[in-house]
C-alpha atoms as a PDB file:
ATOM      1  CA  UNK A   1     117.580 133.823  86.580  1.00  0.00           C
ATOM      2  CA  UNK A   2     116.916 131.395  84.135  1.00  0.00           C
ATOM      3  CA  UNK A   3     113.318 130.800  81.986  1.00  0.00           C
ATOM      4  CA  UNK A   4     112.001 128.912  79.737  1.00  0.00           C
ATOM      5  CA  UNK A   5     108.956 128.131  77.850  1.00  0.00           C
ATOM      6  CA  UNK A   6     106.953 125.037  76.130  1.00  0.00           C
ATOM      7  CA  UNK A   7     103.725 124.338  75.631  1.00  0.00           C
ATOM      8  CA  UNK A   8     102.005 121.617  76.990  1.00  0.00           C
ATOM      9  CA  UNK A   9      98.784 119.694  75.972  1.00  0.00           C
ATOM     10  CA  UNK A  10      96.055 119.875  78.381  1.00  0.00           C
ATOM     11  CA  UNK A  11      92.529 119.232  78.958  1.00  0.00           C
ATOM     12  CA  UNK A  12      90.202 121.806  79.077  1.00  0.00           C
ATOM     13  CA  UNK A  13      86.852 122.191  81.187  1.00  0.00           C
ATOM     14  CA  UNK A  14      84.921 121.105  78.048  1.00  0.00           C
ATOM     15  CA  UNK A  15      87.227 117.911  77.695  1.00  0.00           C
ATOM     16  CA  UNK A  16      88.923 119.583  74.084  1.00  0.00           C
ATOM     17  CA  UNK A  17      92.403 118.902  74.442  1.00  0.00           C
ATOM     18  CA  UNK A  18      94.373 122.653  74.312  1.00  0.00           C
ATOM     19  CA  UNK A  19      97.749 123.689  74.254  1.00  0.00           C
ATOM     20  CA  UNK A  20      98.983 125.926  77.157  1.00  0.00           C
ATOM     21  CA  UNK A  21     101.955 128.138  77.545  1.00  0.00           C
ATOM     22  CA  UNK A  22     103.981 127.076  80.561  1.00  0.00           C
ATOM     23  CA  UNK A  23     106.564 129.333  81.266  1.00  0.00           C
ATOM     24  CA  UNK A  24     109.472 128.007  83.904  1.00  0.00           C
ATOM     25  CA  UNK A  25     111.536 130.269  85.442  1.00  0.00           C
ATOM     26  CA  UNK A  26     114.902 129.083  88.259  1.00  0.00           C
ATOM     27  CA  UNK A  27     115.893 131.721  90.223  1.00  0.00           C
ATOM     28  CA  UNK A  28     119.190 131.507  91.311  1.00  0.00           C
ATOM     29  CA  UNK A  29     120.096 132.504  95.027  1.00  0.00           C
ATOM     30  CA  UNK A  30     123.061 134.756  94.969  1.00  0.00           C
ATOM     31  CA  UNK A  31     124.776 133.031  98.189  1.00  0.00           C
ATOM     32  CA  UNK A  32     124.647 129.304  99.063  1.00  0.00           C
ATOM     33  CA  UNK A  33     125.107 131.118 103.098  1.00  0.00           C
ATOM     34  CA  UNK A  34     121.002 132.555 102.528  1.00  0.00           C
ATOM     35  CA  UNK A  35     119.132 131.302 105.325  1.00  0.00           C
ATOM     36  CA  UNK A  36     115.734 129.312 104.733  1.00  0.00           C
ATOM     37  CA  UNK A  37     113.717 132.529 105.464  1.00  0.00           C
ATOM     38  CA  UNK A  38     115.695 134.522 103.302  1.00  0.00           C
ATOM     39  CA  UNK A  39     115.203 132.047 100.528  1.00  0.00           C
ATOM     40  CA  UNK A  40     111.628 131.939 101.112  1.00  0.00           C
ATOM     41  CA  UNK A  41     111.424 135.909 100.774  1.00  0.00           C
ATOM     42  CA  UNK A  42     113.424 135.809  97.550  1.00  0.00           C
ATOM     43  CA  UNK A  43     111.594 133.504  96.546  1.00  0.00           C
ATOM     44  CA  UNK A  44     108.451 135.439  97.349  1.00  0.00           C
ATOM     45  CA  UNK A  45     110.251 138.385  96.180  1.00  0.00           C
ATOM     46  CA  UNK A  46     110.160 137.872  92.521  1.00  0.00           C
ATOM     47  CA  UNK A  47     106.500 136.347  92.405  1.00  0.00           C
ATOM     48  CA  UNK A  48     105.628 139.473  93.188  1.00  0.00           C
ATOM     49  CA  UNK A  49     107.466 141.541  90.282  1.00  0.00           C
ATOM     50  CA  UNK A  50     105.252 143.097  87.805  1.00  0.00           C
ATOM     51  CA  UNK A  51     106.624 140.768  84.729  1.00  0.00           C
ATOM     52  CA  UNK A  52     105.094 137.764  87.215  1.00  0.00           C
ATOM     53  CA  UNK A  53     102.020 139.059  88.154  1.00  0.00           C
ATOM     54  CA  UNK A  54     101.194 139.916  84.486  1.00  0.00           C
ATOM     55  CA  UNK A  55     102.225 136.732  83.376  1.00  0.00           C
ATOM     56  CA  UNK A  56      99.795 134.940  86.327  1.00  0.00           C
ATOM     57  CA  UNK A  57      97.684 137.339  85.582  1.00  0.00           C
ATOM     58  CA  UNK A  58      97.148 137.119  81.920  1.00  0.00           C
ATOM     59  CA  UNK A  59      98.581 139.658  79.486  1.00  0.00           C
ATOM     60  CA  UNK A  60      96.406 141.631  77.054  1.00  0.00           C
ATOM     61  CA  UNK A  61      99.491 142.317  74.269  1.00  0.00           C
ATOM     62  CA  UNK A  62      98.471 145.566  72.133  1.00  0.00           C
ATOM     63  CA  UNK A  63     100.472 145.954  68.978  1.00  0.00           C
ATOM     64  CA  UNK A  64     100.353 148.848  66.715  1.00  0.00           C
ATOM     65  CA  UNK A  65     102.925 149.643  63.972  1.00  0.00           C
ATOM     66  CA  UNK A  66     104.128 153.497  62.944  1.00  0.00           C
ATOM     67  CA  UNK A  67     106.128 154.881  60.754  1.00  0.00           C
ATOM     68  CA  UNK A  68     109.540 155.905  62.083  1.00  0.00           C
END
């Protein structure tokens, strides 16, 4: 697997122009012999891992620092 990230200017609801995270990610299929279907569930697969889903989801990050 292979991601990336930018951020891209966009326009907002309210016309402002914003900046937006846009994360890319390539999955790579580990056999060129996969059938279509079984590309399509891989595919499916890993939309539906918890790091995606919180990432389509939105993320709340909560950071709190202690001593060691």
């Amino acid at each position: 697997m292979d991601v990336t990230h930018e951020r891209v200017p966009e326009r907002a609801a309210d016309g402002a122009q914003v900046l937006v995270d846009v994360i890319h990610e390539r999955i790579v299929a580990p056999s060129p012999a996969l059938t279509a279907d079984q590309r399509e569930r891989l595919h499916r697969i890993a939309g539906r891992c918890p790091v995606a889903l919180a990432l389509k989801g939105g993320v709340r990050l909560e950071s709190e620092l202690v001593d060691a």
